[in-house]
N, C-alpha and C. Protein backbone atom coordinates (compact mmCIF):
# COMPACT_ATOMS: atom_id res chain seq x y z
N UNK A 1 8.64 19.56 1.10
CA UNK A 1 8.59 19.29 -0.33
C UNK A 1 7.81 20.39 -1.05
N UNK A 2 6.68 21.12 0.03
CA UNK A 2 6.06 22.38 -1.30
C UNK A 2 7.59 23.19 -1.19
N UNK A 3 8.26 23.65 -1.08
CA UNK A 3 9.34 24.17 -1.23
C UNK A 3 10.08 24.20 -2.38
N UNK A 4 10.39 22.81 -2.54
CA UNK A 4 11.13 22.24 -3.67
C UNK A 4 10.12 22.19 -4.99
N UNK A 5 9.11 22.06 -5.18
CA UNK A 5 7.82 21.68 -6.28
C UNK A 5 7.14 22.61 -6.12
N UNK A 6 6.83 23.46 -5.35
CA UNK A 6 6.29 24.64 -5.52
C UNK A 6 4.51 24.50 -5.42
N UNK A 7 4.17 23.64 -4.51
CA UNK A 7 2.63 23.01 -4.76
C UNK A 7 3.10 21.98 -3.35
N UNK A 8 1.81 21.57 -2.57
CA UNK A 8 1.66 20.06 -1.81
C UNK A 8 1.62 18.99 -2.32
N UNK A 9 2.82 18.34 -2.48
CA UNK A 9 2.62 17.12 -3.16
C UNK A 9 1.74 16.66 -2.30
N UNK A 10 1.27 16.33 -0.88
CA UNK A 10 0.69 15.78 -0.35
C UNK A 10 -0.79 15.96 -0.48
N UNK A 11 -1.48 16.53 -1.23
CA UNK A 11 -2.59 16.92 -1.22
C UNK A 11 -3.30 16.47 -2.64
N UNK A 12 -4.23 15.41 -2.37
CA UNK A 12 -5.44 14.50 -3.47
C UNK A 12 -5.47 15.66 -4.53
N UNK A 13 -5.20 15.16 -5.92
CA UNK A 13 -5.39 16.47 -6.95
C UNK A 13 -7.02 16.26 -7.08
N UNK A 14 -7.71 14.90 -6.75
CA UNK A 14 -9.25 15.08 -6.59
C UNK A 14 -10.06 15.45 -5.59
N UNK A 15 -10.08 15.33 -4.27
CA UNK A 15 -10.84 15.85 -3.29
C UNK A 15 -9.97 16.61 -1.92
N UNK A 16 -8.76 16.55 -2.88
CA UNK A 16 -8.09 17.95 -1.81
C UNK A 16 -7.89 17.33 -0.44
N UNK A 17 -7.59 15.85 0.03
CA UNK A 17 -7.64 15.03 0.88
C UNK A 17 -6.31 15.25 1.65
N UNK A 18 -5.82 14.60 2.79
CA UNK A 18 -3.86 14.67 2.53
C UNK A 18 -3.70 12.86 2.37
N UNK A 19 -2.88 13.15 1.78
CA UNK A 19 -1.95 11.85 1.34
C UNK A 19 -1.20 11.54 1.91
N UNK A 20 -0.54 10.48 2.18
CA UNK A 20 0.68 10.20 3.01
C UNK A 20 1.70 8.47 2.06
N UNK A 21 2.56 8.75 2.57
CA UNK A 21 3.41 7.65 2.01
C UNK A 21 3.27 6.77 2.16
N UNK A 22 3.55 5.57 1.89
CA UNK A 22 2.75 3.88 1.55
C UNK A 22 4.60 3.43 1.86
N UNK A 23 5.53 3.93 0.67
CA UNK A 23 6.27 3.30 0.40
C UNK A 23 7.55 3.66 0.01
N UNK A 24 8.37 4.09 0.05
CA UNK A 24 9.73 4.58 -0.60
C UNK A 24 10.68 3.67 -1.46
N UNK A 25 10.75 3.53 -2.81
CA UNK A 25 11.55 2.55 -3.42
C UNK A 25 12.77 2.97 -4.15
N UNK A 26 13.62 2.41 -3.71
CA UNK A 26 15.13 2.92 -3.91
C UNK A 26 15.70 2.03 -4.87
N UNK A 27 15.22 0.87 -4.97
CA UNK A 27 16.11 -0.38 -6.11
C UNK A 27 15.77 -0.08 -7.54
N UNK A 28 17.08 0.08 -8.19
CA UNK A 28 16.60 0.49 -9.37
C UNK A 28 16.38 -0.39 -10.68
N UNK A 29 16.19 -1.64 -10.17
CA UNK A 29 15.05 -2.81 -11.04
C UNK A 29 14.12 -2.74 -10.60
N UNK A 30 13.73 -2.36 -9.48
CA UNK A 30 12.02 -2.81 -9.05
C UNK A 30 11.53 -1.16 -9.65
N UNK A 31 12.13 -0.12 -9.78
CA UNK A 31 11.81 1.14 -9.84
C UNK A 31 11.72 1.38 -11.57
N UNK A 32 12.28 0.24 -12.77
CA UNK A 32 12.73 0.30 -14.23
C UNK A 32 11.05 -0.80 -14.29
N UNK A 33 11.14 -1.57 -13.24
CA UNK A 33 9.90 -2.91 -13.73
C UNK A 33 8.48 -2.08 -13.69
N UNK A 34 8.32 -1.23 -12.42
CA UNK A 34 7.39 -0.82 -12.20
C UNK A 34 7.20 0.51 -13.52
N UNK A 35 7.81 0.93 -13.53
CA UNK A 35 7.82 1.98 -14.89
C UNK A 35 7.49 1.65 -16.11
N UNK A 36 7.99 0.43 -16.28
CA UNK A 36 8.02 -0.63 -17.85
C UNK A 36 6.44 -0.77 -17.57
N UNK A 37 5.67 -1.24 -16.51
CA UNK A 37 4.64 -2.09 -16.51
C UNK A 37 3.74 -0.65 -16.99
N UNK A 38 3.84 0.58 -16.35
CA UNK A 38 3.09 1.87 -16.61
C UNK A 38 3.39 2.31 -17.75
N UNK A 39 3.97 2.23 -18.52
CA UNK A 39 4.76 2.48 -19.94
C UNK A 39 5.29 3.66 -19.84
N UNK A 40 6.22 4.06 -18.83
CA UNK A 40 6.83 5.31 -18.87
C UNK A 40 8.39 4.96 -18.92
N UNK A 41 9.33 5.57 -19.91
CA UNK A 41 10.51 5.31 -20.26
C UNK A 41 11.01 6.21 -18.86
N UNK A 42 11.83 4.67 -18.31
CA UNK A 42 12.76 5.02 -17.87
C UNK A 42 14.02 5.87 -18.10
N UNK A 43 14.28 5.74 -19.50
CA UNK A 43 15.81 6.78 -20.05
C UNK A 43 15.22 8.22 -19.78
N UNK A 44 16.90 8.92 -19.60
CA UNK A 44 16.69 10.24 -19.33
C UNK A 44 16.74 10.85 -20.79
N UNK A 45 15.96 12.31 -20.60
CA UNK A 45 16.03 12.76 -21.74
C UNK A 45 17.32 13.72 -21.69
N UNK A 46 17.34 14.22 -22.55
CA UNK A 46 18.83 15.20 -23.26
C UNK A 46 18.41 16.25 -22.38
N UNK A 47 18.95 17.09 -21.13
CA UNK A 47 18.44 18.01 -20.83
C UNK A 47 19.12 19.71 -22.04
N UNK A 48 18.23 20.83 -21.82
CA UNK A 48 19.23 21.67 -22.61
C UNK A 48 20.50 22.18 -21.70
N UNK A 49 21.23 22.79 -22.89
CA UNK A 49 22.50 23.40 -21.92
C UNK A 49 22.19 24.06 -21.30
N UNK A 50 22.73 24.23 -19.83
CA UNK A 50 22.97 25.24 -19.07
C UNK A 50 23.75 26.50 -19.41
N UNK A 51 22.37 27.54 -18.70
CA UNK A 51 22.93 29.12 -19.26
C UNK A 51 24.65 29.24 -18.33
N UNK A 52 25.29 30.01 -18.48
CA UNK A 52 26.60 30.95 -18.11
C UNK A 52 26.15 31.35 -16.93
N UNK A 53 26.63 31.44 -15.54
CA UNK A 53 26.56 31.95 -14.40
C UNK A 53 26.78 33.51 -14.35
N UNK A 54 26.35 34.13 -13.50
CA UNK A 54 26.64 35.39 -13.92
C UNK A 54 27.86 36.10 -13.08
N UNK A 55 28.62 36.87 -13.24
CA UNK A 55 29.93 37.31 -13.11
C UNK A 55 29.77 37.63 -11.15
N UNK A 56 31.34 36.95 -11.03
CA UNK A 56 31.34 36.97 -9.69
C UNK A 56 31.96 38.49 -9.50
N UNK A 57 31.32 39.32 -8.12
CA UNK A 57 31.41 40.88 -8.36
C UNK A 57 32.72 40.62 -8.26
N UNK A 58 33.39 39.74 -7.60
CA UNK A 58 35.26 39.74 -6.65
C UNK A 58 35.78 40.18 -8.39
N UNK A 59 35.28 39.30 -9.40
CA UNK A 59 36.27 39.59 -10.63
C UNK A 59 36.21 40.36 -11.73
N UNK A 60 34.94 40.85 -11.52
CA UNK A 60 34.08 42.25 -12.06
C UNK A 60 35.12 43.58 -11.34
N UNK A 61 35.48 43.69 -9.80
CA UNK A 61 36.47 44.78 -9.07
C UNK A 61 37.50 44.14 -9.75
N UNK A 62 38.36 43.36 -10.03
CA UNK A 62 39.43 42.79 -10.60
C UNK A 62 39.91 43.73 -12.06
N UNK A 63 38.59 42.98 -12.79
CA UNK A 63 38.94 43.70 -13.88
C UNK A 63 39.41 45.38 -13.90
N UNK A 64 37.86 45.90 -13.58
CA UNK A 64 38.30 47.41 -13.02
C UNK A 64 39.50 47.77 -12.41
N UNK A 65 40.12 47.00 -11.86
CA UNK A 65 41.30 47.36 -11.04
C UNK A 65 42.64 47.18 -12.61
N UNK A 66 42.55 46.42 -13.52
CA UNK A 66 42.99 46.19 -14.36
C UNK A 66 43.23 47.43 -15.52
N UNK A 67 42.00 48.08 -15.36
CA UNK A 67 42.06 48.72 -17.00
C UNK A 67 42.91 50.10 -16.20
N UNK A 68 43.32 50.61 -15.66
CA UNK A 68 43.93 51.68 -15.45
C UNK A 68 45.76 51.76 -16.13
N UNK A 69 45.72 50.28 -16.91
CA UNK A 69 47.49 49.96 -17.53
C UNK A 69 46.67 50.99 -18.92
């Protein structure tokens, strides 16, 4: 997971301890109840658009192969 997050999730942000898992919750009423009770909105927000991928080289040689009409 530091991989993915870029940091130890496993590691106390107060005494730098390791942490370990209690629990994994997958139901998504017990996962909306527990959120409601912390007051954190469950709804997703609007993410922004995604940028344009950038040009695959195969159709970048394509083109080039093109402009010689």
């Amino acid at each position: 997971m530091r991989r993915a997050f870029g940091f130890d999730v496993l590691a106390c942000p107060t005494c730098g301890g390791r942490m370990r898992f209690l629990a994994l919750i997958l139901s998504p009423p017990a996962i909306r109840a527990i959120l409601d009770h912390l007051g954190i909105s469950c709804r997703q927000s609007k993410s922004a658009p995604r940028g344009r991928a950038p040009p695959d080289s195969d159709a970048s040689s394509f083109i080039d192969a093109e402009s010689d009409y």
